[in-house]
PDB file of N, CA and C in Angstrom:
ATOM      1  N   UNK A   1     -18.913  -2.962   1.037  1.00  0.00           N
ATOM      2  CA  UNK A   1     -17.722  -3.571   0.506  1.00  0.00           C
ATOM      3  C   UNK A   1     -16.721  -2.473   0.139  1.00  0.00           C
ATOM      4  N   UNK A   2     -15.543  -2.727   0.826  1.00  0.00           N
ATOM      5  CA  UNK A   2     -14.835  -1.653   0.570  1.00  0.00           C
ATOM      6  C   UNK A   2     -13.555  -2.166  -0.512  1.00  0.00           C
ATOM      7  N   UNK A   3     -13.476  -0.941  -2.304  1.00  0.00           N
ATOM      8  CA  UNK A   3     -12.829  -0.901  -3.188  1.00  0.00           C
ATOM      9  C   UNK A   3     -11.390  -0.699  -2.961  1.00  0.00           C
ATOM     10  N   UNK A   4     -10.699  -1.274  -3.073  1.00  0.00           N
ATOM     11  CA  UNK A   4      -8.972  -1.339  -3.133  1.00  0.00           C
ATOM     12  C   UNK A   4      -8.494  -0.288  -4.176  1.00  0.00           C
ATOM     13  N   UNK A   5      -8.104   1.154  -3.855  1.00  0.00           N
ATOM     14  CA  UNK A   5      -8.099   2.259  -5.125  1.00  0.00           C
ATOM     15  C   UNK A   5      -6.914   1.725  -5.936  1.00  0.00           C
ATOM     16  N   UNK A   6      -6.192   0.812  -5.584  1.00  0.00           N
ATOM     17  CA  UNK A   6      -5.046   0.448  -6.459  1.00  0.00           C
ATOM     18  C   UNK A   6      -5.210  -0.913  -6.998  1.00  0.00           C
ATOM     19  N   UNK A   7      -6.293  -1.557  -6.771  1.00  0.00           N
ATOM     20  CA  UNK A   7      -6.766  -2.842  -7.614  1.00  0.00           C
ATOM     21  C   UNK A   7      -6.534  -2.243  -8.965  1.00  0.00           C
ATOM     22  N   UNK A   8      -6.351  -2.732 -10.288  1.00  0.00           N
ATOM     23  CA  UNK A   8      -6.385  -2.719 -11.821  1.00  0.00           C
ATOM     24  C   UNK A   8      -5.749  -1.589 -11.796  1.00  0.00           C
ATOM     25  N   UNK A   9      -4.788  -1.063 -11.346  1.00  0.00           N
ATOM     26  CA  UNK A   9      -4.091   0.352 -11.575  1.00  0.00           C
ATOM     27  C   UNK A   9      -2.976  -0.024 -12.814  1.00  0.00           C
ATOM     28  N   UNK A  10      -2.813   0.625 -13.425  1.00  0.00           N
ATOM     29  CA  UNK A  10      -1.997   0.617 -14.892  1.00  0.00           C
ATOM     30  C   UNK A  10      -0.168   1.380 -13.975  1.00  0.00           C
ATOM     31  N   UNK A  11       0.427   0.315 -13.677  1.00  0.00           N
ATOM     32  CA  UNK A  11       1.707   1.196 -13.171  1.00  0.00           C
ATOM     33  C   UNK A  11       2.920   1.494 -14.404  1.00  0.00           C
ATOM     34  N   UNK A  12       3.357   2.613 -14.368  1.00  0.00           N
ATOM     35  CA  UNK A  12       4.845   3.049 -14.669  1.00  0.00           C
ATOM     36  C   UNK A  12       6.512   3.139 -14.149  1.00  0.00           C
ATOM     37  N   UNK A  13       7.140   1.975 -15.166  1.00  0.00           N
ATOM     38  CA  UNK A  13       8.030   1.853 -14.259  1.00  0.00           C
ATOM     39  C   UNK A  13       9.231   3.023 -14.299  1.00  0.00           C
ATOM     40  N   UNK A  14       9.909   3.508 -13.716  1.00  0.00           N
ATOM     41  CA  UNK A  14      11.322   4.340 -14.088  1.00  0.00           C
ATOM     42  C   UNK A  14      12.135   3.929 -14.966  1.00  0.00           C
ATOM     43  N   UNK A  15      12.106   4.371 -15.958  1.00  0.00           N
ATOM     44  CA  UNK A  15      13.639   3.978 -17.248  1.00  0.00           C
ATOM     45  C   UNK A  15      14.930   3.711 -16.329  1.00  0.00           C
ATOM     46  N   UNK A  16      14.775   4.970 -15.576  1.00  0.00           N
ATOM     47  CA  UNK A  16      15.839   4.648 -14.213  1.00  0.00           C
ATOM     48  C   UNK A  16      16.382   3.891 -13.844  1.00  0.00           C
ATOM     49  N   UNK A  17      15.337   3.109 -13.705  1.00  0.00           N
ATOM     50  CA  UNK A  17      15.314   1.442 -13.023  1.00  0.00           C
ATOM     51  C   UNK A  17      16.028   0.425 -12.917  1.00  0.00           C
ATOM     52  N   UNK A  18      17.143   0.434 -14.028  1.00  0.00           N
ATOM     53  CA  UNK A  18      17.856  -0.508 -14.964  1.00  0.00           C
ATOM     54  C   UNK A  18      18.149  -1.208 -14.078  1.00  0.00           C
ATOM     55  N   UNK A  19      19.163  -1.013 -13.280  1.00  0.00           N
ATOM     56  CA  UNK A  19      20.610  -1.641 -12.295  1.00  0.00           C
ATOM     57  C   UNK A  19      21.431  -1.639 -12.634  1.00  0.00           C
ATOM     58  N   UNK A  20      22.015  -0.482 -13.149  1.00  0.00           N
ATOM     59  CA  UNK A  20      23.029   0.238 -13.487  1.00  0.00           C
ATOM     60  C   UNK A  20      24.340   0.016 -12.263  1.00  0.00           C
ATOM     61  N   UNK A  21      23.848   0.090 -11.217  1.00  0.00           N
ATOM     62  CA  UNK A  21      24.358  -0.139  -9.576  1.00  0.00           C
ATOM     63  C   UNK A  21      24.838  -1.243  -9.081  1.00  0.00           C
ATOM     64  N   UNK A  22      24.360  -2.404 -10.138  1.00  0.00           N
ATOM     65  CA  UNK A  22      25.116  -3.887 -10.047  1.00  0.00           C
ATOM     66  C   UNK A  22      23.965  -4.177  -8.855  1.00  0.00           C
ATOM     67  N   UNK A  23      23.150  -3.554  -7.967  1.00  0.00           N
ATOM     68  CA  UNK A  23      22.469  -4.168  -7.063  1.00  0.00           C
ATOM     69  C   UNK A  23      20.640  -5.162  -8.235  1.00  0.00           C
ATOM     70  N   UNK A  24      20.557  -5.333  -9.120  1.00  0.00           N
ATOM     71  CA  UNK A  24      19.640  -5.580  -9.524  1.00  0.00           C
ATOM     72  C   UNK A  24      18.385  -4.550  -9.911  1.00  0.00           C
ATOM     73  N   UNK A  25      18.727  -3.175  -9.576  1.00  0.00           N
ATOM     74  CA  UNK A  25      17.740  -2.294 -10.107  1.00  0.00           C
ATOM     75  C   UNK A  25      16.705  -1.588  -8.781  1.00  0.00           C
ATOM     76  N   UNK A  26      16.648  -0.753  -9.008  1.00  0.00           N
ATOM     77  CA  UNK A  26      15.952   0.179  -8.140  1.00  0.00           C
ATOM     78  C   UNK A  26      14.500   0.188  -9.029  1.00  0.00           C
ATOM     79  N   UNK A  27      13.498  -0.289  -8.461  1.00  0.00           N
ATOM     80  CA  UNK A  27      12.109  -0.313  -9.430  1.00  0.00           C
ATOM     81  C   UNK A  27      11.168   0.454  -8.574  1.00  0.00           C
ATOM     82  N   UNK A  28      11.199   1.819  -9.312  1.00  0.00           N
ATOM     83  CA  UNK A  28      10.312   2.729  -8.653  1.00  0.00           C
ATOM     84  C   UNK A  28       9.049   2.584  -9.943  1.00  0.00           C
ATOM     85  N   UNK A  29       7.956   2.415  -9.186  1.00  0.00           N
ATOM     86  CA  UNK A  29       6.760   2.831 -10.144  1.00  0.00           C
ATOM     87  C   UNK A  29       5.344   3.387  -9.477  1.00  0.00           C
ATOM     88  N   UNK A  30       5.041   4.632 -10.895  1.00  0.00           N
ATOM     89  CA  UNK A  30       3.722   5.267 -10.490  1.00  0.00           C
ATOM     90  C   UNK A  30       3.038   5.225 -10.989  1.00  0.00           C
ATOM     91  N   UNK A  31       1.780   5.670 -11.135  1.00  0.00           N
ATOM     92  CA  UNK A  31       0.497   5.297 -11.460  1.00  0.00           C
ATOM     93  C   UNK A  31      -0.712   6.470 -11.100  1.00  0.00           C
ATOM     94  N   UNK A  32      -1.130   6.640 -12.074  1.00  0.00           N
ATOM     95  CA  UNK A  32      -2.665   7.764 -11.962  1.00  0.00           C
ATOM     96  C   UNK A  32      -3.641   7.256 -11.737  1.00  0.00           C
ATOM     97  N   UNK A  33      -4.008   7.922 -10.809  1.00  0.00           N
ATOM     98  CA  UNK A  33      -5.481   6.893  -9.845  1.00  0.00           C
ATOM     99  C   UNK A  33      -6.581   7.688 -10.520  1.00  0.00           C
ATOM    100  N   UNK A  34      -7.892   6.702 -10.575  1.00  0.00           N
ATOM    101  CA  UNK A  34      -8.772   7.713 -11.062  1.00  0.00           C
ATOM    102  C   UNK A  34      -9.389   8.555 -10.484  1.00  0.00           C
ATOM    103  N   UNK A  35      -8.906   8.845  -9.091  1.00  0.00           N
ATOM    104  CA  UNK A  35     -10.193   9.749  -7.934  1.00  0.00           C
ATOM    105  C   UNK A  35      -8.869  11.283  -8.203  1.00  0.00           C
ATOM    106  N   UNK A  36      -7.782  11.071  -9.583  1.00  0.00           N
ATOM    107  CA  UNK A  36      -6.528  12.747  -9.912  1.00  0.00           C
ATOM    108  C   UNK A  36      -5.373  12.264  -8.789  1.00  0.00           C
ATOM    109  N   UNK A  37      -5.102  11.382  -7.858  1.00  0.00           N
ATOM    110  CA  UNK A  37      -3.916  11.499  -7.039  1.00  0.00           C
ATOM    111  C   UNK A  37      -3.086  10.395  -7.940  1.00  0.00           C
ATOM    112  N   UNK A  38      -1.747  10.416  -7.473  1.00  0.00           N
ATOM    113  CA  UNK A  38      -0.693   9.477  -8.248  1.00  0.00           C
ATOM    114  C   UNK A  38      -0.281   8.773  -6.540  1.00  0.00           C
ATOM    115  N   UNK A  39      -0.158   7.857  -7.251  1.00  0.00           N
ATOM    116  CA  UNK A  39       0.564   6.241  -6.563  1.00  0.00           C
ATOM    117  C   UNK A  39       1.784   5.832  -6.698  1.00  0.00           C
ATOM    118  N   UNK A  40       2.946   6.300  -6.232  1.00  0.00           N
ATOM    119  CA  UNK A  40       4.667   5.238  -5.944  1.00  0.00           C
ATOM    120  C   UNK A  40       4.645   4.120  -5.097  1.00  0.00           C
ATOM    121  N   UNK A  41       5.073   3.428  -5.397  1.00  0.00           N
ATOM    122  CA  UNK A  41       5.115   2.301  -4.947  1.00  0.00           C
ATOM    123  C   UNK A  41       6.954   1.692  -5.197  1.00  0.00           C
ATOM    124  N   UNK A  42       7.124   0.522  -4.564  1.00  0.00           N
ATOM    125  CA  UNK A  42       8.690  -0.344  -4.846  1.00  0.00           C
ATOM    126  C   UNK A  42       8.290  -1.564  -5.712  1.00  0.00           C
ATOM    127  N   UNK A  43       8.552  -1.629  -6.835  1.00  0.00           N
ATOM    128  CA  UNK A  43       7.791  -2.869  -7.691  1.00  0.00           C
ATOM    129  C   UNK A  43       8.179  -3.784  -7.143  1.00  0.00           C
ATOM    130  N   UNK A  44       9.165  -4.225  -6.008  1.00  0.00           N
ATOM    131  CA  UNK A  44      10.318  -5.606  -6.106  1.00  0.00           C
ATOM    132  C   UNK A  44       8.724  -5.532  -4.735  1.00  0.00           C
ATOM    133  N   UNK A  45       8.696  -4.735  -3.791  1.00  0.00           N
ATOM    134  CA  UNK A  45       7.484  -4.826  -2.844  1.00  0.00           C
ATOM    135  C   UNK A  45       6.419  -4.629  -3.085  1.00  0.00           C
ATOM    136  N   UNK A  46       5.768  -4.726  -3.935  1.00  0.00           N
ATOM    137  CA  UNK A  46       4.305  -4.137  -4.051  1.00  0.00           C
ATOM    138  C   UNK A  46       2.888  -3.948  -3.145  1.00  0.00           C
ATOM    139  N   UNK A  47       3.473  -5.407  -1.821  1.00  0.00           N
ATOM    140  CA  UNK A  47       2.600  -6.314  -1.226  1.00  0.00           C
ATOM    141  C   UNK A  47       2.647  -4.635   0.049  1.00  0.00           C
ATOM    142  N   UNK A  48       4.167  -3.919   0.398  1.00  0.00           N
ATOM    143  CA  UNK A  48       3.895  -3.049   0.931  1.00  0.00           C
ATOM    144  C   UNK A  48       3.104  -2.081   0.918  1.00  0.00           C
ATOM    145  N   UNK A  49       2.707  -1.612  -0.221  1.00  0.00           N
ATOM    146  CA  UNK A  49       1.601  -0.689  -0.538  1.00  0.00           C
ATOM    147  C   UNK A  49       2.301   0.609  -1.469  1.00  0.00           C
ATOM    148  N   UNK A  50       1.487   1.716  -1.368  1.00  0.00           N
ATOM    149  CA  UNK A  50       2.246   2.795  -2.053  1.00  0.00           C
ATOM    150  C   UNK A  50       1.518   3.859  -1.336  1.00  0.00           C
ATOM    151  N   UNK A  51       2.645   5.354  -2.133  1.00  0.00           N
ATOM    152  CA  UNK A  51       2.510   6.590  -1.259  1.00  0.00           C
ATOM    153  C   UNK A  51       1.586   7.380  -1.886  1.00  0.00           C
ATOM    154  N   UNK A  52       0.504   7.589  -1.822  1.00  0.00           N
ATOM    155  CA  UNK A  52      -0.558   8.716  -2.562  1.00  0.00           C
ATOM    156  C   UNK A  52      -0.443  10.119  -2.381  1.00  0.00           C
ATOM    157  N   UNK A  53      -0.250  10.784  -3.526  1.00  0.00           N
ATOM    158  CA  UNK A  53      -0.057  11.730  -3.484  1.00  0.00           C
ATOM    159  C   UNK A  53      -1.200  12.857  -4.129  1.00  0.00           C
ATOM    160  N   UNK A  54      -1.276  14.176  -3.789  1.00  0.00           N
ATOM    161  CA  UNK A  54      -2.120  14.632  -4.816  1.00  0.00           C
ATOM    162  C   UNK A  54      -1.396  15.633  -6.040  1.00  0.00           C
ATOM    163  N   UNK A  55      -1.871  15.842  -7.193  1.00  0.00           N
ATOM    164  CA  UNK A  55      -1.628  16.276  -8.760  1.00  0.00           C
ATOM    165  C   UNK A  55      -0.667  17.539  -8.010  1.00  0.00           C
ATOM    166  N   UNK A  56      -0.980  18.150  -6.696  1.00  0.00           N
ATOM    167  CA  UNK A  56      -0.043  19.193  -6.544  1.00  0.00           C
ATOM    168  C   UNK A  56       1.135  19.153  -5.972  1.00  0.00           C
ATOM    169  N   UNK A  57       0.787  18.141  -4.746  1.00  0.00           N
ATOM    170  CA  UNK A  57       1.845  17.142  -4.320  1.00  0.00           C
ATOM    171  C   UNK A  57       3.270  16.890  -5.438  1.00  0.00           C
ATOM    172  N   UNK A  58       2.567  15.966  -5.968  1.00  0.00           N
ATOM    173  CA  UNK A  58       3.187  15.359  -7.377  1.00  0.00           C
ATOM    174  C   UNK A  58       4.353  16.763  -8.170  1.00  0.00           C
ATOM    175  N   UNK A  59       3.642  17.550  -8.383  1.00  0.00           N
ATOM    176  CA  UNK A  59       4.298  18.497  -9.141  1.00  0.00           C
ATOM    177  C   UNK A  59       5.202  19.217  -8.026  1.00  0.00           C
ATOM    178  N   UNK A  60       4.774  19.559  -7.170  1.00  0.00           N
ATOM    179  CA  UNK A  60       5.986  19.597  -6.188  1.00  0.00           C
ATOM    180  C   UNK A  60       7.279  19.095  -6.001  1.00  0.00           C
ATOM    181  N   UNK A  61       6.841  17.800  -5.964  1.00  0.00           N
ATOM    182  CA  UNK A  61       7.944  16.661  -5.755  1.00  0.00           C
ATOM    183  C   UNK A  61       8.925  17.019  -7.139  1.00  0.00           C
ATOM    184  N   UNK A  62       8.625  16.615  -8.489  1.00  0.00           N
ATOM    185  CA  UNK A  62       9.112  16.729  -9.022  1.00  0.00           C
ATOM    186  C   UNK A  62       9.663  18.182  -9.687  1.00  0.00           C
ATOM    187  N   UNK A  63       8.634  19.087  -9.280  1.00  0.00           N
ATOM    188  CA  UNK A  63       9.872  20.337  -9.384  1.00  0.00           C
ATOM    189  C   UNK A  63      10.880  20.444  -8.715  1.00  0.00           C
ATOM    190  N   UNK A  64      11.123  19.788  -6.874  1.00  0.00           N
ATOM    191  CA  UNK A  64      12.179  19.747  -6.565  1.00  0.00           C
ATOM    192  C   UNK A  64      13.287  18.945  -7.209  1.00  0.00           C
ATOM    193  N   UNK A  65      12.551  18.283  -7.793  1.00  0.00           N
ATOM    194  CA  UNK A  65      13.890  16.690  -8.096  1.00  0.00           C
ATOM    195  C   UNK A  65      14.394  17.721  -9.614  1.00  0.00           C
ATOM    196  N   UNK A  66      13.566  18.465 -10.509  1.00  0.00           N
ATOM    197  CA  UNK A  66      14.428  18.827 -11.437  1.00  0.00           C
ATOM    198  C   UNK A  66      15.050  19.571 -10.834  1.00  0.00           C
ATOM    199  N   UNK A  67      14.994  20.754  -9.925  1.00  0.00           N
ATOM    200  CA  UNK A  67      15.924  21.899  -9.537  1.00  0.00           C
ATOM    201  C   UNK A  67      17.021  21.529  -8.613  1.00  0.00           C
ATOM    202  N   UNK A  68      17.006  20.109  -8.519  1.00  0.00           N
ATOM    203  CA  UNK A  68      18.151  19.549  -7.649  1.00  0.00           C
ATOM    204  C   UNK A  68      18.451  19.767  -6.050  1.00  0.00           C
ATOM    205  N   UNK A  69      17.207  19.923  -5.416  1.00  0.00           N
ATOM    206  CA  UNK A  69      16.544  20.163  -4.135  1.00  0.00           C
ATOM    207  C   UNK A  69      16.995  18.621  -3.540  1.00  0.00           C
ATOM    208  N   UNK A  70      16.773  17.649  -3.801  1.00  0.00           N
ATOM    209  CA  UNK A  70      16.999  16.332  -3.236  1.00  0.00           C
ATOM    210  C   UNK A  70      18.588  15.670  -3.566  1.00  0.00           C
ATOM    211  N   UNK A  71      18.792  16.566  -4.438  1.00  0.00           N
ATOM    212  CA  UNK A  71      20.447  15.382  -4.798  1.00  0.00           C
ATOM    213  C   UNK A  71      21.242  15.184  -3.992  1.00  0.00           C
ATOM    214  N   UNK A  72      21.411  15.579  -2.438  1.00  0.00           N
ATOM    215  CA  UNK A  72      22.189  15.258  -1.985  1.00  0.00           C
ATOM    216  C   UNK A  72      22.287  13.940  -1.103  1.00  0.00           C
ATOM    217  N   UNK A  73      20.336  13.429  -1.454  1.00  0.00           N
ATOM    218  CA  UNK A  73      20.049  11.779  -1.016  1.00  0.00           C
ATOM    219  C   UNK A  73      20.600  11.302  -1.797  1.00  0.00           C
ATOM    220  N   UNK A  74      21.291  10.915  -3.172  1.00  0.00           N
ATOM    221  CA  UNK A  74      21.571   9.825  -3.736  1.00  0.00           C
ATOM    222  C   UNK A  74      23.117   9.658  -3.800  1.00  0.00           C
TER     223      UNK A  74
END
């Protein structure tokens, strides 16, 4: 029987999130898996799935997003 690693996962949504944008909100949320990788997902989709990442991954990502490596997507 094969375990669904994101069954009972505890998600976090982005403060971000609001809809500040008048479009209804951008709902990014993640989540700490218990095997150490983190989980994003689109809350409005959930049924799509999410992107697993690992703890180094993760810190990657977000060292770029503080040093402003990505701002020129938004």
């Amino acid at each position: 029987m094969r375990v669904d690693p994101l069954e009972n996962t505890e998600w976090r949504k982005s403060s971000f999130s609001g809809g500040s944008n008048g479009g209804g909100g951008q709902c990014v949320e993640a989540a700490a898996l218990a095997d150490g990788r983190v989980a994003v997902r689109n809350s409005k989709r959930p049924e799509d799935g999410a992107v697993l990442f690992t703890r180094a991954e993760m810190l990657a990502w977000v060292q770029g997003i503080k040093a402003g490596e990505f701002d020129d997507l938004t």
